[in-house]
Protein backbone atom coordinates (compact mmCIF):
# COMPACT_ATOMS: atom_id res chain seq x y z
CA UNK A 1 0.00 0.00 0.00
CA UNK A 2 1.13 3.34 -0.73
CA UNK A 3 -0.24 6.78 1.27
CA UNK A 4 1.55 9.92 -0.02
CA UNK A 5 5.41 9.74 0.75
CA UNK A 6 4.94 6.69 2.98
CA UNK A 7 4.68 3.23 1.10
CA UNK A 8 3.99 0.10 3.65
CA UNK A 9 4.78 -3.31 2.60
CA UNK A 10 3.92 -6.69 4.52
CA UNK A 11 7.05 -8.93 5.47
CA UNK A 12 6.41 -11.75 7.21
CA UNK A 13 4.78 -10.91 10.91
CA UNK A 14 6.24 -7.47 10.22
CA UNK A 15 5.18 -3.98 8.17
CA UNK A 16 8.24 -1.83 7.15
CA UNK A 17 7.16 1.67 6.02
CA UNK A 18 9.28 2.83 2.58
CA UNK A 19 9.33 6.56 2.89
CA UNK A 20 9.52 8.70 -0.43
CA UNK A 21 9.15 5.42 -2.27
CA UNK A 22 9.43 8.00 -5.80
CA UNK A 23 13.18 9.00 -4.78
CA UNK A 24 14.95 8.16 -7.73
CA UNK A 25 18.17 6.42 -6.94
CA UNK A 26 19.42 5.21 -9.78
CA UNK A 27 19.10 8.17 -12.60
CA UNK A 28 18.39 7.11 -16.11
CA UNK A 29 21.31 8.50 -17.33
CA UNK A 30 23.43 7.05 -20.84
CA UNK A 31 20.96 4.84 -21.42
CA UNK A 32 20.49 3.20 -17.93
CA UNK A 33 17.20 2.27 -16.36
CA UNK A 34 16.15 4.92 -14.03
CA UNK A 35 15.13 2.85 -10.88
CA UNK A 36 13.20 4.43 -7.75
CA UNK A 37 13.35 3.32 -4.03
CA UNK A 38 10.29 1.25 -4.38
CA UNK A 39 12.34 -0.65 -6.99
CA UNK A 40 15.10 -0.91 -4.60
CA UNK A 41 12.37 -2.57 -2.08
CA UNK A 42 10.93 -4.51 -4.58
CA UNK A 43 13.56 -5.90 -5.68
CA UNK A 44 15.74 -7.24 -2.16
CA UNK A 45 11.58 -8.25 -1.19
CA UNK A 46 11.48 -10.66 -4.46
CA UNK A 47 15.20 -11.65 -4.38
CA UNK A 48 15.42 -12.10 -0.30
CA UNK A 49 14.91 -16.04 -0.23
CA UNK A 50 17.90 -16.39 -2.13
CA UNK A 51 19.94 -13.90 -0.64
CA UNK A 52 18.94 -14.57 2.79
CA UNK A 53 20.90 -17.91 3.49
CA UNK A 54 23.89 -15.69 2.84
CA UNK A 55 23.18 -12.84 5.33
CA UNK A 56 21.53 -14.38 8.51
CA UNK A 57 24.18 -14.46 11.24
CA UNK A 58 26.64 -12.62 9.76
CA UNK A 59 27.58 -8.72 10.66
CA UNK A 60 27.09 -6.52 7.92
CA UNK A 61 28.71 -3.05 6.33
CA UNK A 62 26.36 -0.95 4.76
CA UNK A 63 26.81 1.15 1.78
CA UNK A 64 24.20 4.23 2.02
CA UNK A 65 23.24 6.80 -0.72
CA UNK A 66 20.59 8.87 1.21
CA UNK A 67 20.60 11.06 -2.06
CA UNK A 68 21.07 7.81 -4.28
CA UNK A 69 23.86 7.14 -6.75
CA UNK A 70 25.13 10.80 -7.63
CA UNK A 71 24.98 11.97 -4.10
CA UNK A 72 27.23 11.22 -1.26
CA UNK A 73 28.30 7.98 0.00
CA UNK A 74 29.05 6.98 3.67
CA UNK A 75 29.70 3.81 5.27
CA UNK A 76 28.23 2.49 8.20
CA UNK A 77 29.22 -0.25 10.48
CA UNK A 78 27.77 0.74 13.81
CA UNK A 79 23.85 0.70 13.76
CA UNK A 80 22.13 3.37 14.67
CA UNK A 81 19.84 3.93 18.39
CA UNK A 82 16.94 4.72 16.09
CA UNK A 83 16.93 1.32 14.31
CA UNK A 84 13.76 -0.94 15.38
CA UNK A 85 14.64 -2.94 18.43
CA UNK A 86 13.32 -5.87 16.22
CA UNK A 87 16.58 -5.82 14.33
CA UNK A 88 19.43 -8.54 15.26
CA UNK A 89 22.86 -6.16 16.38
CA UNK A 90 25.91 -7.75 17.45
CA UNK A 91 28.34 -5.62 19.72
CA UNK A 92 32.03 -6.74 18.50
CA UNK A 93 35.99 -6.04 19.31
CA UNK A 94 37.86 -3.71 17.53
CA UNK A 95 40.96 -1.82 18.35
CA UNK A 96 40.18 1.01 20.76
CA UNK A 97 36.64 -0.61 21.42
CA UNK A 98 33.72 -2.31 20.13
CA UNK A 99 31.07 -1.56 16.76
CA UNK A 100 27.53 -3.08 17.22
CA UNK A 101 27.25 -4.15 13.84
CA UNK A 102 23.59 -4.53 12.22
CA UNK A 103 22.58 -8.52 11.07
CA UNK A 104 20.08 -9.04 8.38
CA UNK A 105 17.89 -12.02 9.65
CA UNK A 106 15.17 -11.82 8.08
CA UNK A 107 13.45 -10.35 4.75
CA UNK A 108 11.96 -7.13 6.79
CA UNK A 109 15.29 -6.54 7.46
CA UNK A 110 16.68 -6.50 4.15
CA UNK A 111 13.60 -4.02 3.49
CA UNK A 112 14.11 -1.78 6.21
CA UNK A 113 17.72 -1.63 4.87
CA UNK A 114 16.83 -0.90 1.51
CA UNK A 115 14.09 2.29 2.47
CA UNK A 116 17.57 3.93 4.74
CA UNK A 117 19.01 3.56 0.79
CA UNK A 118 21.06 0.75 2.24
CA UNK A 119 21.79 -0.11 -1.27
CA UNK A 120 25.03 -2.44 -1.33
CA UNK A 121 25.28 -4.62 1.90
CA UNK A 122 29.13 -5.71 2.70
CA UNK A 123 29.47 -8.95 4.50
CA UNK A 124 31.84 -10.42 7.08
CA UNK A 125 33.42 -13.80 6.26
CA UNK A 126 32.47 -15.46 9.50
CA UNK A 127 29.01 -15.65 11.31
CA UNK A 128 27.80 -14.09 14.82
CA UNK A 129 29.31 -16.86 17.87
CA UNK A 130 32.39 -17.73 15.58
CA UNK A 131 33.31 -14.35 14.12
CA UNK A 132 37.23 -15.43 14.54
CA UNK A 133 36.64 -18.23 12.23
CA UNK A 134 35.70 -17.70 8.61
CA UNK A 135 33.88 -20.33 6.72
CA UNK A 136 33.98 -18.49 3.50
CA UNK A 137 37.31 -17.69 1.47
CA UNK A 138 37.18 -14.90 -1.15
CA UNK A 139 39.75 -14.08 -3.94
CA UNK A 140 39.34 -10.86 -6.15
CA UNK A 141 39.76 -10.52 -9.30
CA UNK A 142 40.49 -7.21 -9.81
CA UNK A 143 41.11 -6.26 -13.26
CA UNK A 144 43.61 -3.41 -14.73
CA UNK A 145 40.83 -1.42 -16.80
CA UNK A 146 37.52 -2.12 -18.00
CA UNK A 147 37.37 -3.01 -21.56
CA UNK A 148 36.48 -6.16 -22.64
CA UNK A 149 39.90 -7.32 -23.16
CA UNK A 150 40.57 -6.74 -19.01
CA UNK A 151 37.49 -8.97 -18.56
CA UNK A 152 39.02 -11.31 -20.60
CA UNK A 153 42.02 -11.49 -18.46
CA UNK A 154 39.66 -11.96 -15.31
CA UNK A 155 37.66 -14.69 -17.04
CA UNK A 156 41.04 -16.60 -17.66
CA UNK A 157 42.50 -15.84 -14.16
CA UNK A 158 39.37 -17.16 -13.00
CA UNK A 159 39.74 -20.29 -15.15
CA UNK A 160 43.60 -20.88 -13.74
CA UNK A 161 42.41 -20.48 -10.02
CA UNK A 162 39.69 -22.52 -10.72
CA UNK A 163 41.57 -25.68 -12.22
CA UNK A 164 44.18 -24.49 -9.30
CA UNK A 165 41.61 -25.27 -6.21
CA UNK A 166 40.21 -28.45 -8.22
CA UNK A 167 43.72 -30.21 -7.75
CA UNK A 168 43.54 -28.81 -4.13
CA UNK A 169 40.48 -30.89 -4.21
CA UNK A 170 38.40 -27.28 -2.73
CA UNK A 171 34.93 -26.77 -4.19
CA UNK A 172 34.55 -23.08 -5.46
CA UNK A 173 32.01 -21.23 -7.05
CA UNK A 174 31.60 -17.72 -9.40
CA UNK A 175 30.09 -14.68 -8.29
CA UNK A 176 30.14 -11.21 -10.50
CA UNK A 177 30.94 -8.21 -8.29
CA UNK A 178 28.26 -5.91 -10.12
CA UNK A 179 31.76 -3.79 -10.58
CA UNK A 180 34.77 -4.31 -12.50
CA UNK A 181 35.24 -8.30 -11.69
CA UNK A 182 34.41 -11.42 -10.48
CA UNK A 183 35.27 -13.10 -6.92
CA UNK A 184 35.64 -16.69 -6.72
CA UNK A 185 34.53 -18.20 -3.10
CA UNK A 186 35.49 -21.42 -1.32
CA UNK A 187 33.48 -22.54 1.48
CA UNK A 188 35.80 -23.36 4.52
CA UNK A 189 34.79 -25.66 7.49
CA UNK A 190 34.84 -22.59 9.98
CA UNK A 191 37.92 -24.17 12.01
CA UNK A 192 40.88 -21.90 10.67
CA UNK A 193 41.39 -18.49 11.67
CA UNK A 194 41.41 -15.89 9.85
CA UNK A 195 45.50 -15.46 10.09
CA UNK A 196 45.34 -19.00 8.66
CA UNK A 197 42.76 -18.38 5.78
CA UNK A 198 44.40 -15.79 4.84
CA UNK A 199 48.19 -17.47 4.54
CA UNK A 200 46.34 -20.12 2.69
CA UNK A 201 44.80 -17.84 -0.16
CA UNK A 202 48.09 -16.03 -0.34
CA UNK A 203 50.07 -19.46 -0.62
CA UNK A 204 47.31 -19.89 -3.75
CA UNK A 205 47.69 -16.69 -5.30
CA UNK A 206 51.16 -16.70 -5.01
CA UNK A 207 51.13 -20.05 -6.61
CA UNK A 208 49.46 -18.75 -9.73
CA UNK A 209 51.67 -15.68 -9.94
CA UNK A 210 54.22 -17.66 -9.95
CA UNK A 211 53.29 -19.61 -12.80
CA UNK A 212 52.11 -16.12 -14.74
CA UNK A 213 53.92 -13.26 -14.20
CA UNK A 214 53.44 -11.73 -16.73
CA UNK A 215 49.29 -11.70 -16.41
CA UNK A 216 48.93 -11.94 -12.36
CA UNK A 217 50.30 -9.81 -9.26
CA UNK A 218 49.50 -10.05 -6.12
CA UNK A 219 50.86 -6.25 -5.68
CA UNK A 220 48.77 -4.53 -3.59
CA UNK A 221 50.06 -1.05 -4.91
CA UNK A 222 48.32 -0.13 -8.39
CA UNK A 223 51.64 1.49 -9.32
CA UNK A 224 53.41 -2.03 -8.93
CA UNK A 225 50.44 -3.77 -11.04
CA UNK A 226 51.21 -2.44 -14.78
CA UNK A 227 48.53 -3.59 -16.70
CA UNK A 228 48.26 -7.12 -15.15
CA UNK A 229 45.64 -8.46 -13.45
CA UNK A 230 45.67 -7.96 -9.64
CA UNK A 231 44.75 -11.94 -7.09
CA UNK A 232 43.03 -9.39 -4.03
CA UNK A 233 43.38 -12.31 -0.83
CA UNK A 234 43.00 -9.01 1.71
CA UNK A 235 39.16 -9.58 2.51
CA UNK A 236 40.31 -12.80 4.34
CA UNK A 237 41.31 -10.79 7.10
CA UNK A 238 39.38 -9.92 10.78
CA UNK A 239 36.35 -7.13 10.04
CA UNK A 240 36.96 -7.36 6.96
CA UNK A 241 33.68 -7.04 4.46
CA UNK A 242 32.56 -8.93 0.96
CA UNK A 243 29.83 -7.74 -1.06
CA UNK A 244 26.82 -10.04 -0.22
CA UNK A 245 25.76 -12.22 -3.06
CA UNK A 246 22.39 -10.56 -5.22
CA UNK A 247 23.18 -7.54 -3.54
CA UNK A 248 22.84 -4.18 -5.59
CA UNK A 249 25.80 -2.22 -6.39
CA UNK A 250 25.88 1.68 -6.52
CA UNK A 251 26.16 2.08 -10.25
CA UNK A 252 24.40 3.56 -13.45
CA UNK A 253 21.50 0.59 -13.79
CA UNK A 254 21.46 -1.19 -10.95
CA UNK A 255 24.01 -4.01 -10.94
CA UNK A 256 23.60 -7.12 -9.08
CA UNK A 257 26.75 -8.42 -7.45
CA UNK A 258 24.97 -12.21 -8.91
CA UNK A 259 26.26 -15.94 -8.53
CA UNK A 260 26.39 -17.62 -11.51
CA UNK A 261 27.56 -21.36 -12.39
CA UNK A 262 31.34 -22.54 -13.91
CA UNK A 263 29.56 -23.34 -17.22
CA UNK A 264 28.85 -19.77 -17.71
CA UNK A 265 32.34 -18.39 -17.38
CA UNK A 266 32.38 -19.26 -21.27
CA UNK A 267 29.55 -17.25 -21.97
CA UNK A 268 30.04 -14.39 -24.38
CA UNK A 269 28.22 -12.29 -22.88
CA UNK A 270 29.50 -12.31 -19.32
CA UNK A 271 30.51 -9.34 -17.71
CA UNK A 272 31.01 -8.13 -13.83
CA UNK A 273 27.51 -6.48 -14.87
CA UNK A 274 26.14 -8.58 -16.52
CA UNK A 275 22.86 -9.07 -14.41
CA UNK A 276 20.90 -6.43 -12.24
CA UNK A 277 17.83 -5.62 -10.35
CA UNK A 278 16.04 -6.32 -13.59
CA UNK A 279 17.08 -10.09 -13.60
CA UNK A 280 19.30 -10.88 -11.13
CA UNK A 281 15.84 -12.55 -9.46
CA UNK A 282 15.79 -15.06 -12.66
CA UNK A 283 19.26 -15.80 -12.45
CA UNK A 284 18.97 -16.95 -8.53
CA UNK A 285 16.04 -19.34 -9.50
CA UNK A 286 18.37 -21.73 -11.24
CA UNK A 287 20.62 -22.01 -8.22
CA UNK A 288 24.07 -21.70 -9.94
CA UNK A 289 26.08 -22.72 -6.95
CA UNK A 290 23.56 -25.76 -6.20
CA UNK A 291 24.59 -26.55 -2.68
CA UNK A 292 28.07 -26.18 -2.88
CA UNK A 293 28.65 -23.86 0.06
CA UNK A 294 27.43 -26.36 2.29
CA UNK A 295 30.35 -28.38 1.65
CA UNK A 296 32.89 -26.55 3.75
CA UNK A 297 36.16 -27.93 3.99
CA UNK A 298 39.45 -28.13 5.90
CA UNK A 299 42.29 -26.87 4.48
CA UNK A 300 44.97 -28.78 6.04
CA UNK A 301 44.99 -31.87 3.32
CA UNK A 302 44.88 -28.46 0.89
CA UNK A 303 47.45 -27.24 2.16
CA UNK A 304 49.40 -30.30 1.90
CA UNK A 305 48.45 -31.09 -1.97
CA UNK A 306 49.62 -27.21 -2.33
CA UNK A 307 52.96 -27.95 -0.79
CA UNK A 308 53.51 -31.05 -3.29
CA UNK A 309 52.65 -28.75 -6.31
CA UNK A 310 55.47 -26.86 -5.34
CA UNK A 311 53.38 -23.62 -3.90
C-alpha cells in the first residue's frame, strides 16, 4: 500500500514503512534504467529467499546513498539507536573498542535496509558466535581497466584459479561483483582463523603468480600492477567485508553483485555487470552454486596437496 510519501509493505509478521518510495536512486542516465526506491524494495523483497541464506548471522557493512547514486556515500558499520529494536545487532571487538554491527535475519530486514538507501550490503566472512573463524574464502579478481579485453584477463584468471583449487580438491564457485570483476569463493569448514585463511589464499595466489607473471600480481600497490591483473586475498582478514551475493551495487543501472555457475564463465556475454535488479531474481532461480557452500572444507589436506605442487 502506498499513502503519499509513505509506502507500507507486509514482510512476514512485520510492516516496514518505505518513505519517499518516488526518490529516484538510480538516474536514467546514458541509457540506464532509471530505478526508484520502491524498486530498490521490490527488488531485495522478491530476491530475499535467495539472498537470505547468505546474510543471517553474519555482521554486515552498509553502503548508504541517502541522495542515491550521484549523491554522497558513507559507510556504516555501527547501527544506529533509532533502528527498530526488532533488528538482530551484534556488539564486536575492535581496536580502541567495540562496533555493534547490524545482522540481516530476516526479509523485513533487508527491506528496512533498503528504504535507509542501504543499497550495497558488505558482509563479514564469518558468522555471529564464531566471528574469529571464517567459513567463507574470497579471492578478487580485480582487473587493470575495463574493456572487454581486461574482462578477458579476469575470465582466464578465474579459469587458472579454478583448475588451481580443483587439484587442491576445494569446491569453489563464481560470483560477479556488479563492478569491474568477479570473486571466486570457497566454502571453509569454519575451524581456521582468519591469520590461517588468509596465509592459505596467499600461498594460492602466489602459486598462480608464480606460474604467470606476466598476467597476475599479487601487488597490492596499483603502481606495482602495470597492466596485469591484480589476485586481491585481503578480505580474508578480521572485520573485513565482501559484497553479499544478489546484492545491488551503486552504479548507473542497478548491478547485481549475482552468482552464476562454472559453465557460464564461457559465456560471451558475461561481464562483472552482466545481471541487475532487472534479472538478477531469474538468475537466482536456477541455483548456480547448487549446494556447494554447504560443503565446507578443511584446508589442512589443501594445504598439503599445495605444498607437493610446489606452492
Amino acid at each position: 500500500m502506498s499513502d503519499g510519501d509513505v509506502r507500507t509493505v507486509r514482510a512476514g509478521r512485520r510492516t516496514v514503512e518505505v518513505h519517499r518510495p518516488d526518490k529516484v536512486l538510480f538516474p536514467g542516465e546514458g541509457g540506464a534504467k532509471e530505478y526508484t526506491k520502491s524498486d530498490l524494495v521490490d527488488y531485495y523483497r522478491s530476491v530475499a529467499p535467495f539472498m537470505l541464506p547468505h546474510l543471517r548471522g553474519r555482521p554486515l557493512m552498509l553502503e548508504r546513498h541517502p541522495d542515491g547514486v550521484g549523491g554522497p556515500r558513507f559507510m556504516q558499520k555501527n547501527t544506529p539507536d533509532n533502528y527498530p529494536e526488532w533488528i538482530t545487532r551484534v556488539e564486536l571487538a575492535k581496536e580502541g573498542g567495540t562496533v555493534r554491527h547490524t545482522v540481516c535475519d530476516d526479509t523485513a530486514t533487508l527491506l528496512y535496509l533498503a528504504d535507509q538507501a542501504a543499497l550495497t550490503l558488505h558482509r563479514w566472512l564469518s558468522r555471529v558466535g564464531r566471528v574469529e573463524r571464517p567459513d567463507r574464502m574470497v579471492f578478487d579478481l580485480d582487473p587493470a581497466g575495463d574493456t572487454a579485453d581486461d574482462f578477458e584477463a579476469v575470465r582466464e584468471a578465474a579459469r587458472l584459479l579454478g583448475e588451481l583449487l580443483d587439484a587442491l580438491k576445494l569446491p569453489s564457485v563464481l560470483m560477479t561483483t556488479g563492478s569491474r570483476g568477479l570473486h571466486v569463493i570457497v566454502p571453509v569448514d569454519g575451524h581456521h582463523d582468519f591469520d590461517e585463511v588468509r596465509s592459505f589464499a596467499r600461498n594460492v595466489a602466489d602459486t598462480l603468480v608464480a606460474g604467470h607473471p606476466d598476467r597476475l600480481t599479487t601487488a597490492a600497490r596499483k603502481k606495482e600492477r602495470g597492466d596485469r591483473l591484480y589476485l586481491d586475498i585481503q578480505r580474508n582478514a578480521y572485520a573485513q567485508t565482501a559484497v553479499a551475493p544478489f546484492t545491488v551495487r551503486a552504479k548507473p543501472g542497478a548491478p547485481v553483485a549475482t552468482p552464476f555457475a562454472w559453465a557460464q564463465l564461457d559465456d560471451p556475454g558475461l561481464d562483472a555487470q552482466r545481471w541487475t535488479v532487472a534479472d538478477a531474481v531469474d538468475q537466482a532461480r536456477t541455483d548456480p552454486w547448487a549446494g556447494v557452500m554447504a560443503r565446507g572444507r578443511a584446508l589442512g589436506p589443501a594445504r598439503r596437496r599445495l605444498k607437493a605442487l610446489g606452492g
